[in-house]
Protein backbone atom coordinates (compact mmCIF):
# COMPACT_ATOMS: atom_id res chain seq x y z
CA UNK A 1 40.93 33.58 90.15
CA UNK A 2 39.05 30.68 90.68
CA UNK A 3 37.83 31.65 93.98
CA UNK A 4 36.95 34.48 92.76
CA UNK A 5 34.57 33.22 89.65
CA UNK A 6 33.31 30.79 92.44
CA UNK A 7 32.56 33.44 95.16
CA UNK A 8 30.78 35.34 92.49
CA UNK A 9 28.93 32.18 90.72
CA UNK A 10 25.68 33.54 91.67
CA UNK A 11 26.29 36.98 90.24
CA UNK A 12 26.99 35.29 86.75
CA UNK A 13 24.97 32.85 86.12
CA UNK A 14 22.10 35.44 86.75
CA UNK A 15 23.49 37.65 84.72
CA UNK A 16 23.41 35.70 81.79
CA UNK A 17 20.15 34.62 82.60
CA UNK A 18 19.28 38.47 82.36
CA UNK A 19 20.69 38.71 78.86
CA UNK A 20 19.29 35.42 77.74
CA UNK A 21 15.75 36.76 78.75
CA UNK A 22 16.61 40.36 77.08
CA UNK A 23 17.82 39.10 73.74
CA UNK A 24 14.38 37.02 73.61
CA UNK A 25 11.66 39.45 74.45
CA UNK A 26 13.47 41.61 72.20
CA UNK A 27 14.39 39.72 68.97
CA UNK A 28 13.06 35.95 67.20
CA UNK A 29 9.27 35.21 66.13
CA UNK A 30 7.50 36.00 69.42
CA UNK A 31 9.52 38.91 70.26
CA UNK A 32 8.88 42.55 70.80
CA UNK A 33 10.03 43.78 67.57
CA UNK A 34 8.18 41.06 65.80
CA UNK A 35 5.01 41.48 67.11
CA UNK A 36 5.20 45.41 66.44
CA UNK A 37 5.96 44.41 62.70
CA UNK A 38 2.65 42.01 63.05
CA UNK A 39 0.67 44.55 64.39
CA UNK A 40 1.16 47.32 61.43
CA UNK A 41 0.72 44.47 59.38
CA UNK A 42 -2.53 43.21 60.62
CA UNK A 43 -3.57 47.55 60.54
CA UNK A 44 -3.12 47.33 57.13
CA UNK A 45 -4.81 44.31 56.45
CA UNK A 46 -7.87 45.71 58.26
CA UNK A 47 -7.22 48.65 56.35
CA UNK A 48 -7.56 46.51 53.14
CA UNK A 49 -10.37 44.86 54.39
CA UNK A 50 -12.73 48.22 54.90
CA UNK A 51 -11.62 49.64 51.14
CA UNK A 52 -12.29 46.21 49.81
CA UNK A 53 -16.09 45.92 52.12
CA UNK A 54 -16.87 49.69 50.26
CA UNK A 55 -16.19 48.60 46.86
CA UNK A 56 -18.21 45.79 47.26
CA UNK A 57 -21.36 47.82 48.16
CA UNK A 58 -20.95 49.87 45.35
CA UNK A 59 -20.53 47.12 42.99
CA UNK A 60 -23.67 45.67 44.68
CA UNK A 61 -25.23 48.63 43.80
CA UNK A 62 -24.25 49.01 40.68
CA UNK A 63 -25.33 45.45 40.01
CA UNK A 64 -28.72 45.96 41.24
CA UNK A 65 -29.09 49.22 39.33
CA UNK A 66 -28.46 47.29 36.22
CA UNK A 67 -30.25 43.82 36.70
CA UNK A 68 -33.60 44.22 39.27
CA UNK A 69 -35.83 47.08 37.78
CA UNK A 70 -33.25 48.17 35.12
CA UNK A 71 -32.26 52.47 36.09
CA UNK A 72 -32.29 53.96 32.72
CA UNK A 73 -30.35 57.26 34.20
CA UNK A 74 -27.70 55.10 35.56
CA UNK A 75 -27.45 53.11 31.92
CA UNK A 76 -27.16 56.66 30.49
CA UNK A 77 -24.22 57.17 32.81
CA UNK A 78 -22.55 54.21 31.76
CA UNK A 79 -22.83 55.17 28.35
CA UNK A 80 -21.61 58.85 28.22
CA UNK A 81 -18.54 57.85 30.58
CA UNK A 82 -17.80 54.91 28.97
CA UNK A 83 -18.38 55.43 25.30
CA UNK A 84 -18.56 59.31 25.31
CA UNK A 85 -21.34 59.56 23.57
CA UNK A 86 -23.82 62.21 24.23
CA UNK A 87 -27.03 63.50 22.30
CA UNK A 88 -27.11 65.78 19.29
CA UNK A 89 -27.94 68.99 20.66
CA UNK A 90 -24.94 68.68 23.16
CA UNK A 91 -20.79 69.16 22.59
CA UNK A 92 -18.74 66.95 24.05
CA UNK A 93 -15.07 67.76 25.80
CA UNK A 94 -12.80 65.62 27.02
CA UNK A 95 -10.71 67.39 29.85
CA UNK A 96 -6.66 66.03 30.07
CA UNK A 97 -5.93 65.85 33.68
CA UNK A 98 -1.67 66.45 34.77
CA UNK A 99 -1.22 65.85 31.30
CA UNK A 100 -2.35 62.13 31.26
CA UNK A 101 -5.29 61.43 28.66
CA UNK A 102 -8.06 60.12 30.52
């Protein structure tokens, strides 16, 4: 048997080379199914990123409606959403959406 394992020395040691080099690229922190997890994670980030960059400009916008040359529509806006208050010759409804007061 020993002959045998030393005939064939070549064949094993290269084999476990083989499955040393498989169980890496496929599992630990630099392997393939790690960077696939780091890659939807960095898609969502960017995700985040663009929703977050949109809300910004429309709080920038909303800012500048209210502080530069002050938008009296836009304050009017604010008002009736916020407060729901509306003018005399007007009725006011408030619409329940799935149930859930709004």
């Amino acid at each position: 048997m020993f002959n045998k394992l030393k005939n064939n020395y070549f064949i094993l040691i290269v084999t476990f080379f083989i499955i040393y080099f498989f169980f890496n690229l496929m599992d630990g922190e630099r392997g393939l199914v790690s960077y696939f997890e780091k890659k939807e994670h960095y898609d969502q980030l960017q995700k985040d990123q663009k929703n977050l960059k949109v809300k910004i400009a429309e709080l920038d916008l909303k800012n500048s409606l209210l502080t530069e040359d002050i938008d009296l529509d836009f304050i009017e806006i604010l008002i009736r959403e916020k407060f729901l208050f509306g003018k005399k010759s007007e009725t006011t409804y408030i619409l329940k959406e799935n149930g859930n007061k709004k």
